[in-house]
C-alpha atoms as a PDB file:
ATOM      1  CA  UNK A   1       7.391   4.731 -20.863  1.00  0.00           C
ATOM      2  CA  UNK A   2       9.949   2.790 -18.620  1.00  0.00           C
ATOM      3  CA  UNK A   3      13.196   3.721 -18.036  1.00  0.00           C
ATOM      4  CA  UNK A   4      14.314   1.297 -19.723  1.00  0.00           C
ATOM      5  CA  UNK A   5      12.883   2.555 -22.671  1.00  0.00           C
ATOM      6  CA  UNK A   6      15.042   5.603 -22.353  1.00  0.00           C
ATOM      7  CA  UNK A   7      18.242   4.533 -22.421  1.00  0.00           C
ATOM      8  CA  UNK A   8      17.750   1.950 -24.957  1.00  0.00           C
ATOM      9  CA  UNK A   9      16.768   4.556 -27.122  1.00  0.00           C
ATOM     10  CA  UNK A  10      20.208   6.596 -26.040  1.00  0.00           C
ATOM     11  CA  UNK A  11      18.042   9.101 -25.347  1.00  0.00           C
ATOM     12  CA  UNK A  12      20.208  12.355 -23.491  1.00  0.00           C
ATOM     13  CA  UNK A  13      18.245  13.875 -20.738  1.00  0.00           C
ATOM     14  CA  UNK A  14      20.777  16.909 -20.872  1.00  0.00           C
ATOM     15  CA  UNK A  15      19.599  17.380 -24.322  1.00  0.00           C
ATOM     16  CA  UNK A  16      16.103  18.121 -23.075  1.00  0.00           C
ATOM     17  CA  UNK A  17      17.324  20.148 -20.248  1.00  0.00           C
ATOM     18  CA  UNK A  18      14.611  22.821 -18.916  1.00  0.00           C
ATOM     19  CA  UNK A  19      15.999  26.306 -17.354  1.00  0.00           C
ATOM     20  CA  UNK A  20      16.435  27.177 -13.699  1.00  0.00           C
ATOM     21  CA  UNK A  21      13.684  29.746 -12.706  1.00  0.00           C
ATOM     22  CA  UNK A  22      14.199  32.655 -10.007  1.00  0.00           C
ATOM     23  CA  UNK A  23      10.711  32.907  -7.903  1.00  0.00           C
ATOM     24  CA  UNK A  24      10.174  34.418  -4.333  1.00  0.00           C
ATOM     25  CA  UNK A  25       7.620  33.769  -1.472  1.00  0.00           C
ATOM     26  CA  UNK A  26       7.316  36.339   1.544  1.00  0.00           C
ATOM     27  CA  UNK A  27      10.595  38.165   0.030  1.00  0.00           C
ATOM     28  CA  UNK A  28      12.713  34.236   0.407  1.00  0.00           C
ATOM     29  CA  UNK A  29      14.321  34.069  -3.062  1.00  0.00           C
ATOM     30  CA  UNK A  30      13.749  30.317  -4.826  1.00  0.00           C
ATOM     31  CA  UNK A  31      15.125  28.574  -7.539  1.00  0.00           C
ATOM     32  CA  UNK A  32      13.029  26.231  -9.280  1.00  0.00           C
ATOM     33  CA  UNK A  33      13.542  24.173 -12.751  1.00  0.00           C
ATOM     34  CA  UNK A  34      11.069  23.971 -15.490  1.00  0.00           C
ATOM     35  CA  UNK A  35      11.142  22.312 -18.827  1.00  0.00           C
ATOM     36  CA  UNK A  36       7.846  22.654 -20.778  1.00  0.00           C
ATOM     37  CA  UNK A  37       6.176  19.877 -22.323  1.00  0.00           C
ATOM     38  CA  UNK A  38       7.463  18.195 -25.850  1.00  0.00           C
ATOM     39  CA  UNK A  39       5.109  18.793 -28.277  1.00  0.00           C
ATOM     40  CA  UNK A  40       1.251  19.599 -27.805  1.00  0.00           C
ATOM     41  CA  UNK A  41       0.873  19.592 -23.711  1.00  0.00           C
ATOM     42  CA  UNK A  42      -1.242  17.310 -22.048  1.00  0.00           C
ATOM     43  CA  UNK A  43      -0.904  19.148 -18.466  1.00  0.00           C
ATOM     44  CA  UNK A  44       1.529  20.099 -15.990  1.00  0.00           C
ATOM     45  CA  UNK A  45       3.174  18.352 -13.048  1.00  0.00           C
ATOM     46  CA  UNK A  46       4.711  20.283 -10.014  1.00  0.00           C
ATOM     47  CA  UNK A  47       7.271  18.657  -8.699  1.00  0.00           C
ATOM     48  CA  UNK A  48       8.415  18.828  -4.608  1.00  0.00           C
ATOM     49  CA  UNK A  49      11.921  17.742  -3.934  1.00  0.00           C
ATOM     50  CA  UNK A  50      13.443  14.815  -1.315  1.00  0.00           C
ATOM     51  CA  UNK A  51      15.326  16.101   1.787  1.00  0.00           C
ATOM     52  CA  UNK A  52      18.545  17.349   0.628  1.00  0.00           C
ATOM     53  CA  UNK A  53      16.679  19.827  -2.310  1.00  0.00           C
ATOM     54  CA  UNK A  54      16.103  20.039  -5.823  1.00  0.00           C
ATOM     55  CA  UNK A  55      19.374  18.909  -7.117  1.00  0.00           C
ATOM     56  CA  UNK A  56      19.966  17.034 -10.905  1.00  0.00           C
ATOM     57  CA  UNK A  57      17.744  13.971  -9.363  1.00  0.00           C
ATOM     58  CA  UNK A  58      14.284  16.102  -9.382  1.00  0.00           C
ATOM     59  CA  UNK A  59      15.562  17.893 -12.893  1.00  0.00           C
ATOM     60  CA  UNK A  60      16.441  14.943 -14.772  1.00  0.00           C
ATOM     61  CA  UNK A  61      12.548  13.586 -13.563  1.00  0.00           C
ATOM     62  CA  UNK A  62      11.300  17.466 -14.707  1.00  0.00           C
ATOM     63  CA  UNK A  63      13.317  15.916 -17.983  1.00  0.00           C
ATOM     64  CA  UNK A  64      11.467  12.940 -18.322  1.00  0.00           C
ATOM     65  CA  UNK A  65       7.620  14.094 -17.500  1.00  0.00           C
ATOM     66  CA  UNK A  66       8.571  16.795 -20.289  1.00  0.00           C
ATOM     67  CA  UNK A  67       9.432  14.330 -23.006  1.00  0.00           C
ATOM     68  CA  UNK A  68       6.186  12.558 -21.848  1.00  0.00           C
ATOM     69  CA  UNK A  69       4.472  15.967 -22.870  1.00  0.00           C
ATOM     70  CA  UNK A  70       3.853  17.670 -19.637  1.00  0.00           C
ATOM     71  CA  UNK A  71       4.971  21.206 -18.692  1.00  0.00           C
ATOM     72  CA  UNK A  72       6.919  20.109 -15.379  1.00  0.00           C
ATOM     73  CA  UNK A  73       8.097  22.621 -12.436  1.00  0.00           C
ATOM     74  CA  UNK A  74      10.069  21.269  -9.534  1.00  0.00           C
ATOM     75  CA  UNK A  75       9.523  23.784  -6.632  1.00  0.00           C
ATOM     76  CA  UNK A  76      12.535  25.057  -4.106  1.00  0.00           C
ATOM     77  CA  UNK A  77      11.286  24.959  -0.376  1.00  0.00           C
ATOM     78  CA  UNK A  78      14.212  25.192   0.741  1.00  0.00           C
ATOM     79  CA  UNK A  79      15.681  28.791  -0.310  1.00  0.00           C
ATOM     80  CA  UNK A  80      17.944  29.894  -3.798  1.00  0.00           C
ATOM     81  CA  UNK A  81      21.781  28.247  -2.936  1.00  0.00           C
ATOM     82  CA  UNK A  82      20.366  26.025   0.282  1.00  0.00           C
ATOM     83  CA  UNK A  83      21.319  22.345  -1.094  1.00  0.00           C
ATOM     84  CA  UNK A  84      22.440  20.512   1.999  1.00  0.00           C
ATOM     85  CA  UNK A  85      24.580  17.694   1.519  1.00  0.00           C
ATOM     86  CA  UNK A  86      25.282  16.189   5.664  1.00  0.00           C
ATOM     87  CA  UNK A  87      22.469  14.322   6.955  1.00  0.00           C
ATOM     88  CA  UNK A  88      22.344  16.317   9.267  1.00  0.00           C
ATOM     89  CA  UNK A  89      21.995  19.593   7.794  1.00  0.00           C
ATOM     90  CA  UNK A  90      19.246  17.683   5.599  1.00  0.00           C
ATOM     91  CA  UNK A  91      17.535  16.838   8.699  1.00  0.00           C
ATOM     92  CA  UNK A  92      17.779  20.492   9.802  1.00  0.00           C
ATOM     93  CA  UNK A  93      15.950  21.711   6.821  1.00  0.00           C
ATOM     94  CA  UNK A  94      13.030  19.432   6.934  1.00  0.00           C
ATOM     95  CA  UNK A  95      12.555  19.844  10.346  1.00  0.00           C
ATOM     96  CA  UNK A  96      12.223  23.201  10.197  1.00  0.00           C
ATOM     97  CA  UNK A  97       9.177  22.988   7.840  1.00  0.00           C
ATOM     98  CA  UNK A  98       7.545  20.205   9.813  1.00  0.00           C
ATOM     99  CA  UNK A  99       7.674  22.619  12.524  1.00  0.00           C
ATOM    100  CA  UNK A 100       6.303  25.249  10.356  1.00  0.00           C
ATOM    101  CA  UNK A 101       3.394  23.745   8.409  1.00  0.00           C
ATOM    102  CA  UNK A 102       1.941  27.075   7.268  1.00  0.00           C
ATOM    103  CA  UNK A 103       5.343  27.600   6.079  1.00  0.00           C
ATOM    104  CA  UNK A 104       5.797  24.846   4.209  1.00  0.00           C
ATOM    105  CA  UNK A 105       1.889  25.115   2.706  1.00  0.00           C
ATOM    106  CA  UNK A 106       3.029  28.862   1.704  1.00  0.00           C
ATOM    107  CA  UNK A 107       6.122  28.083  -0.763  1.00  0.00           C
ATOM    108  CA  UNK A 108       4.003  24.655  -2.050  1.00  0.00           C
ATOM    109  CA  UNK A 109       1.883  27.226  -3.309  1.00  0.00           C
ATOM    110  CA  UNK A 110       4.201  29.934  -4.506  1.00  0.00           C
ATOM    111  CA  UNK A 111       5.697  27.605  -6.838  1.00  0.00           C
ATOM    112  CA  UNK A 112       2.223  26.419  -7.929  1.00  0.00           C
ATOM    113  CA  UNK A 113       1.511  29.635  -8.665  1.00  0.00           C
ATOM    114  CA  UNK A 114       4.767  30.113 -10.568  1.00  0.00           C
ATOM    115  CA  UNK A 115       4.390  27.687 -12.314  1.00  0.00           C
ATOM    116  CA  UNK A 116       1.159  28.756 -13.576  1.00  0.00           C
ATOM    117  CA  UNK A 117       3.070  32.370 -14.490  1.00  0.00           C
ATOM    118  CA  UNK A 118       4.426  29.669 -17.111  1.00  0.00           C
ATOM    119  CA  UNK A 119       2.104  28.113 -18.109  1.00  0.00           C
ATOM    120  CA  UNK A 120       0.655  25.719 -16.029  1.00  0.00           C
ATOM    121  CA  UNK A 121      -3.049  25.366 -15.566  1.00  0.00           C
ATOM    122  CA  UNK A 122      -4.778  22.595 -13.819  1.00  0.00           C
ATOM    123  CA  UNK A 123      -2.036  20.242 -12.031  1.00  0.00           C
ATOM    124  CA  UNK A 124      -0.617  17.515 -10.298  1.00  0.00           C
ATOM    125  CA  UNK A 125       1.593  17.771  -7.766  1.00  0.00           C
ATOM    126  CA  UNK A 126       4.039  14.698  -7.336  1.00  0.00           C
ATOM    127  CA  UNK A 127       6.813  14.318  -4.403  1.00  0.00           C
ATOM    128  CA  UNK A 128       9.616  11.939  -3.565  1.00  0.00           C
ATOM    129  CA  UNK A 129      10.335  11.183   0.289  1.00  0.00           C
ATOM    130  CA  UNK A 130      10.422  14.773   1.867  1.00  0.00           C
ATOM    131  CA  UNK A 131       8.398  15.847  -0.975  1.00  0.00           C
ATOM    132  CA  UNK A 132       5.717  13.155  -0.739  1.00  0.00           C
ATOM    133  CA  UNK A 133       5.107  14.139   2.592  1.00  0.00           C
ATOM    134  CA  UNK A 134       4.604  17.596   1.781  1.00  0.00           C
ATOM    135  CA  UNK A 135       2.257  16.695  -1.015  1.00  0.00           C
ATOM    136  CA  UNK A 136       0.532  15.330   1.210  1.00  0.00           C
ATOM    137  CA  UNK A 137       0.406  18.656   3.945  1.00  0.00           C
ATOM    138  CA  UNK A 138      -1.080  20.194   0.946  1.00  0.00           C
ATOM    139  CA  UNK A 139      -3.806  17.945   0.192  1.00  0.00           C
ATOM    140  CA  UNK A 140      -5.005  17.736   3.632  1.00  0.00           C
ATOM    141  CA  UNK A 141      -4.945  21.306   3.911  1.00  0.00           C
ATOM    142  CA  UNK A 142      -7.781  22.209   0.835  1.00  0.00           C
ATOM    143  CA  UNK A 143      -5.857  24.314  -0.751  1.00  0.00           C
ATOM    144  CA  UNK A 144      -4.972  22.655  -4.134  1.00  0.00           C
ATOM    145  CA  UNK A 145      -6.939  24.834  -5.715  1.00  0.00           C
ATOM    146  CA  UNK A 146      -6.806  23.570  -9.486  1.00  0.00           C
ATOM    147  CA  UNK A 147      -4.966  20.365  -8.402  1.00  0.00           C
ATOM    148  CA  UNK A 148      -5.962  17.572 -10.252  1.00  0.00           C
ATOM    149  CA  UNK A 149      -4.260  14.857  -8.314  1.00  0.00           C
ATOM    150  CA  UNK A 150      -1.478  13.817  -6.055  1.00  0.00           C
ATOM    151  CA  UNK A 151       1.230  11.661  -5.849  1.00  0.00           C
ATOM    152  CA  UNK A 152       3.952  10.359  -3.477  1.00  0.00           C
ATOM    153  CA  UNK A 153       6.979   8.055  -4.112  1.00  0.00           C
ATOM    154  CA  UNK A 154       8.068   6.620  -0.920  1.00  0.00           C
ATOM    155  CA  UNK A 155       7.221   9.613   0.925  1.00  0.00           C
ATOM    156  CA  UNK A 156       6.199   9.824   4.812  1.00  0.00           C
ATOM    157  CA  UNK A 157       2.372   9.278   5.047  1.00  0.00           C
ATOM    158  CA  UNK A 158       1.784  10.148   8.857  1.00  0.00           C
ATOM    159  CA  UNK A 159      -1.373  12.632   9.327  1.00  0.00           C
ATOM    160  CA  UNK A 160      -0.349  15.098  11.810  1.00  0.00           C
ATOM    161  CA  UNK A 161      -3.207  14.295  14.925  1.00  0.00           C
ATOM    162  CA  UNK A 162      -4.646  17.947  14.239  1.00  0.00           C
ATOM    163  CA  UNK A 163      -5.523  17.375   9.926  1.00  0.00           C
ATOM    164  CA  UNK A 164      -7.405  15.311   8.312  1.00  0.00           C
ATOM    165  CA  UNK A 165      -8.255  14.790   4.685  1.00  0.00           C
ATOM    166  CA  UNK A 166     -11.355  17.072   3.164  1.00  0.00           C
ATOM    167  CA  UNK A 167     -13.997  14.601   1.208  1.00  0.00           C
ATOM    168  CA  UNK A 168     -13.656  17.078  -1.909  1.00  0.00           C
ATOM    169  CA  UNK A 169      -9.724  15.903  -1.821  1.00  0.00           C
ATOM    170  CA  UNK A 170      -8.396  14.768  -5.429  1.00  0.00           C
ATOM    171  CA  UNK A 171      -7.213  11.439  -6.511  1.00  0.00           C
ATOM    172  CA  UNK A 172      -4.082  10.197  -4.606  1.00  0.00           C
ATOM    173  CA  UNK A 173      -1.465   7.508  -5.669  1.00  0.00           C
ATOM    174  CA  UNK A 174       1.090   5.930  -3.120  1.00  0.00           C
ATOM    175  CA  UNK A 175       3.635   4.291  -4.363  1.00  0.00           C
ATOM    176  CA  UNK A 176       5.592   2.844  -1.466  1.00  0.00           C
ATOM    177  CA  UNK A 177       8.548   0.011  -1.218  1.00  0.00           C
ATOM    178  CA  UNK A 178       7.510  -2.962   0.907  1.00  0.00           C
ATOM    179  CA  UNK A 179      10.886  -3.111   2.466  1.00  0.00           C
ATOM    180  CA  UNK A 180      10.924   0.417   4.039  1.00  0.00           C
ATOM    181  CA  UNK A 181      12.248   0.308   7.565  1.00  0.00           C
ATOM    182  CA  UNK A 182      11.657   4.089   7.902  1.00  0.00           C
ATOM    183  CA  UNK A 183       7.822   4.238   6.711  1.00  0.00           C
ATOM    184  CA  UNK A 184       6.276   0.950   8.386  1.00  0.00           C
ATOM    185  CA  UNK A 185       3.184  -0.710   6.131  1.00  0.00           C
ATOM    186  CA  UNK A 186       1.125   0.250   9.717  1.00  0.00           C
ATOM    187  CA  UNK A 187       1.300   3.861   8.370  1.00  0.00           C
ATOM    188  CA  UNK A 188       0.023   2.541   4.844  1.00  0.00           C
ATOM    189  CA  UNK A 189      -2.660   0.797   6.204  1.00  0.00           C
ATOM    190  CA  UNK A 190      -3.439   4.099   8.740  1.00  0.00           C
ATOM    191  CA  UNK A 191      -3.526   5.957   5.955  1.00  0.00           C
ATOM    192  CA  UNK A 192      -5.583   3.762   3.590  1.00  0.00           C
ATOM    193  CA  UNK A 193      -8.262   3.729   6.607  1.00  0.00           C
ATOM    194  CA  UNK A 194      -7.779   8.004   6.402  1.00  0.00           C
ATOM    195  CA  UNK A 195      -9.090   8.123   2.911  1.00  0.00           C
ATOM    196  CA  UNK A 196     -11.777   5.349   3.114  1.00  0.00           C
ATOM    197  CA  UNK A 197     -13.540   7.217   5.669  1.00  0.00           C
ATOM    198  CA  UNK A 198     -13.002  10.862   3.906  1.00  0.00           C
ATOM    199  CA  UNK A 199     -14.489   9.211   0.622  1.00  0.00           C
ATOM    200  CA  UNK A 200     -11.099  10.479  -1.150  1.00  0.00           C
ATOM    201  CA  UNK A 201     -10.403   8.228  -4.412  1.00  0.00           C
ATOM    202  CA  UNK A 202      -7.062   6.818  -3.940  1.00  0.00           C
ATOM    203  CA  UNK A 203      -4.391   4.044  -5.630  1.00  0.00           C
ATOM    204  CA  UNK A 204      -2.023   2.148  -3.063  1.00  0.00           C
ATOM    205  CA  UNK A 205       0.862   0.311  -4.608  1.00  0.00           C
ATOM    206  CA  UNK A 206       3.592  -1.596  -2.353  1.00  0.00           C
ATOM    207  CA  UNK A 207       6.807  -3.319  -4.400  1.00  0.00           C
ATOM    208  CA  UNK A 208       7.838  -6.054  -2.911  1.00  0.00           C
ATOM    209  CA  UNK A 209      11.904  -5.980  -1.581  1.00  0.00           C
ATOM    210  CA  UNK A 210      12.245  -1.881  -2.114  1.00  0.00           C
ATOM    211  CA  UNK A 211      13.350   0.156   0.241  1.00  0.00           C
ATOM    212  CA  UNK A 212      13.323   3.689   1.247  1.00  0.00           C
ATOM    213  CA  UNK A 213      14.502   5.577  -1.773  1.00  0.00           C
ATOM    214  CA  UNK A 214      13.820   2.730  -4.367  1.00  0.00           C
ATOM    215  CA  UNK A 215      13.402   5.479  -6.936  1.00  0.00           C
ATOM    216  CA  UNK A 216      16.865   7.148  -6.421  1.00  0.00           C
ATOM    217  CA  UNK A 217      19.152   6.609  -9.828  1.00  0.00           C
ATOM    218  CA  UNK A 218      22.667   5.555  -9.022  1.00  0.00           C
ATOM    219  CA  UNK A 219      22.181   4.315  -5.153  1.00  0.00           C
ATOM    220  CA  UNK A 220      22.403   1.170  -3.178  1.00  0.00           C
ATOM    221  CA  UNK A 221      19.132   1.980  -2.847  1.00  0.00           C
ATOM    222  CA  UNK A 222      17.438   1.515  -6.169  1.00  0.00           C
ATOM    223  CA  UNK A 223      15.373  -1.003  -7.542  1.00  0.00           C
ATOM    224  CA  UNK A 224      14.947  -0.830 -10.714  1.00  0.00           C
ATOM    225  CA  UNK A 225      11.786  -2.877 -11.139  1.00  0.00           C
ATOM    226  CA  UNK A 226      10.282  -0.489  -8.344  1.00  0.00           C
ATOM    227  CA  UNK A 227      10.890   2.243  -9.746  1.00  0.00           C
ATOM    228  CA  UNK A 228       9.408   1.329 -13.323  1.00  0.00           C
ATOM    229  CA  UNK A 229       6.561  -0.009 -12.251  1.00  0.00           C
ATOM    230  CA  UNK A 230       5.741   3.052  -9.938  1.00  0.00           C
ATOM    231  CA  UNK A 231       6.280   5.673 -13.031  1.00  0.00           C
ATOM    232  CA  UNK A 232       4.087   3.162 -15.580  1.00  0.00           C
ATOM    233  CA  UNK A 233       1.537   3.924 -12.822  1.00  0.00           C
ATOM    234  CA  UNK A 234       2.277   7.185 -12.302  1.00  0.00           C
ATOM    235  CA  UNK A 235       2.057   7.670 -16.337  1.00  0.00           C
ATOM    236  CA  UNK A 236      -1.535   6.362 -16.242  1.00  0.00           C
ATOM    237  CA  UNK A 237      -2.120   8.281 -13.138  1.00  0.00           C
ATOM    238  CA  UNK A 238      -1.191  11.593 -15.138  1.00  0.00           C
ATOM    239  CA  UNK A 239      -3.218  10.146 -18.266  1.00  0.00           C
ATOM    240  CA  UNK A 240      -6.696   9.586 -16.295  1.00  0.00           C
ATOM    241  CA  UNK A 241      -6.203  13.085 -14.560  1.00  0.00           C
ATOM    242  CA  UNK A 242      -4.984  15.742 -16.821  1.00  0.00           C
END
């Protein structure tokens, strides 16, 4: 359903607020947020935060995929309290886990597996910016066991020159804005080339005028038409997957 939808219906995301969840990885305590799905389930989503950590943006999305009927669980990479608000404290804390990929891998998967302490069962794991990239470090890596897809939302789509993408990889959507200075279209196209040749099925949409960030409530950023047509796809993504 689009956004739009939602608020014409005056429908309060607060009033279908999830609960913060306490979760560790290697002794590093986490906070996640999970909200189980509305009604009968029809899956789960894991959900991997932008660059400055899961804040109200990635629970009010955990909101919306639960009203949709999904049991959704946004994951902490970052560490319980570690919310950094200066750019560059931001860019501290991702570049610390593109330094350490194993790391980064490691908590992906401890709040997959949380999340299946809750509930989950076979998954797809979504990310905006930051998180889109590492949704994609943990599709190249093999180790989605029980993933049943993945998705990115204007997310960095490099391929670090020592991965590739396995040929057993699930279905991946890209939704990216056509007016992104920081991700060029070159690394779309790379990347659509990537997945051709590893025989991995995959769904490529580009908005025309959105840039970095079009999905980002309340910014300069936002596009509105962007960002509903990337979560109609994303809806039908979810539907033909789970």
């Amino acid at each position: 359903m689009k956004l739009l939808g939602w608020l014409a219906m005056g429908l309060s995301f607060n009033a279908m607020a999830g609960e913060v969840v306490d979760y560790t990885s290697n002794g590093m305590a986490l906070e996640g947020y999970y909200a189980p799905a509305q009604g009968q389930a029809k899956g789960s989503v894991i959900l991997i935060h932008d660059w400055d950590g899961l804040t109200e943006y990635e629970e009010r999305r955990v909101d919306m995929l639960s009203s949709m009927g999904y049991n959704a669980f946004a994951v902490d990479l970052y560490g319980k309290g570690n919310r950094p608000v200066e750019t560059n404290a931001k860019k501290e804390e991702t570049g610390k886990l593109y330094n350490d990929r194993e790391k980064m891998r490691t908590l992906i998967l401890a709040g997959i597996d949380k999340a299946r302490e809750l509930g989950a069962q076979d998954v797809v794991v979504a990310g905006y910016c930051f998180g889109g990239a590492a949704v994609l470090e943990l599709a190249r890596s093999g180790q989605g066991k029980g993933v049943n897809g993945y998705a990115t939302f204007h997310g960095g789509l490099k391929t670090p020159a020592d991965q590739s993408y396995p040929e057993n990889t699930a279905p991946i959507f890209i939704a990216h804005g056509g007016a992104d200075t920081g991700i060029p279209m070159t690394d779309v196209a790379d990347l659509s080339v990537q997945l051709e040749n590893a025989k991995v099925p995959y769904l490529i949409e580009v908005y025309s005028g959105a840039p970095h960030a079009f999905t980002v409530f309340d910014s300069p950023r936002y596009r509105e038409t962007a960002d509903n047509r990337s979560w109609e796809t994303f809806t039908t993504f979810l539907g033909e997957n789970l």
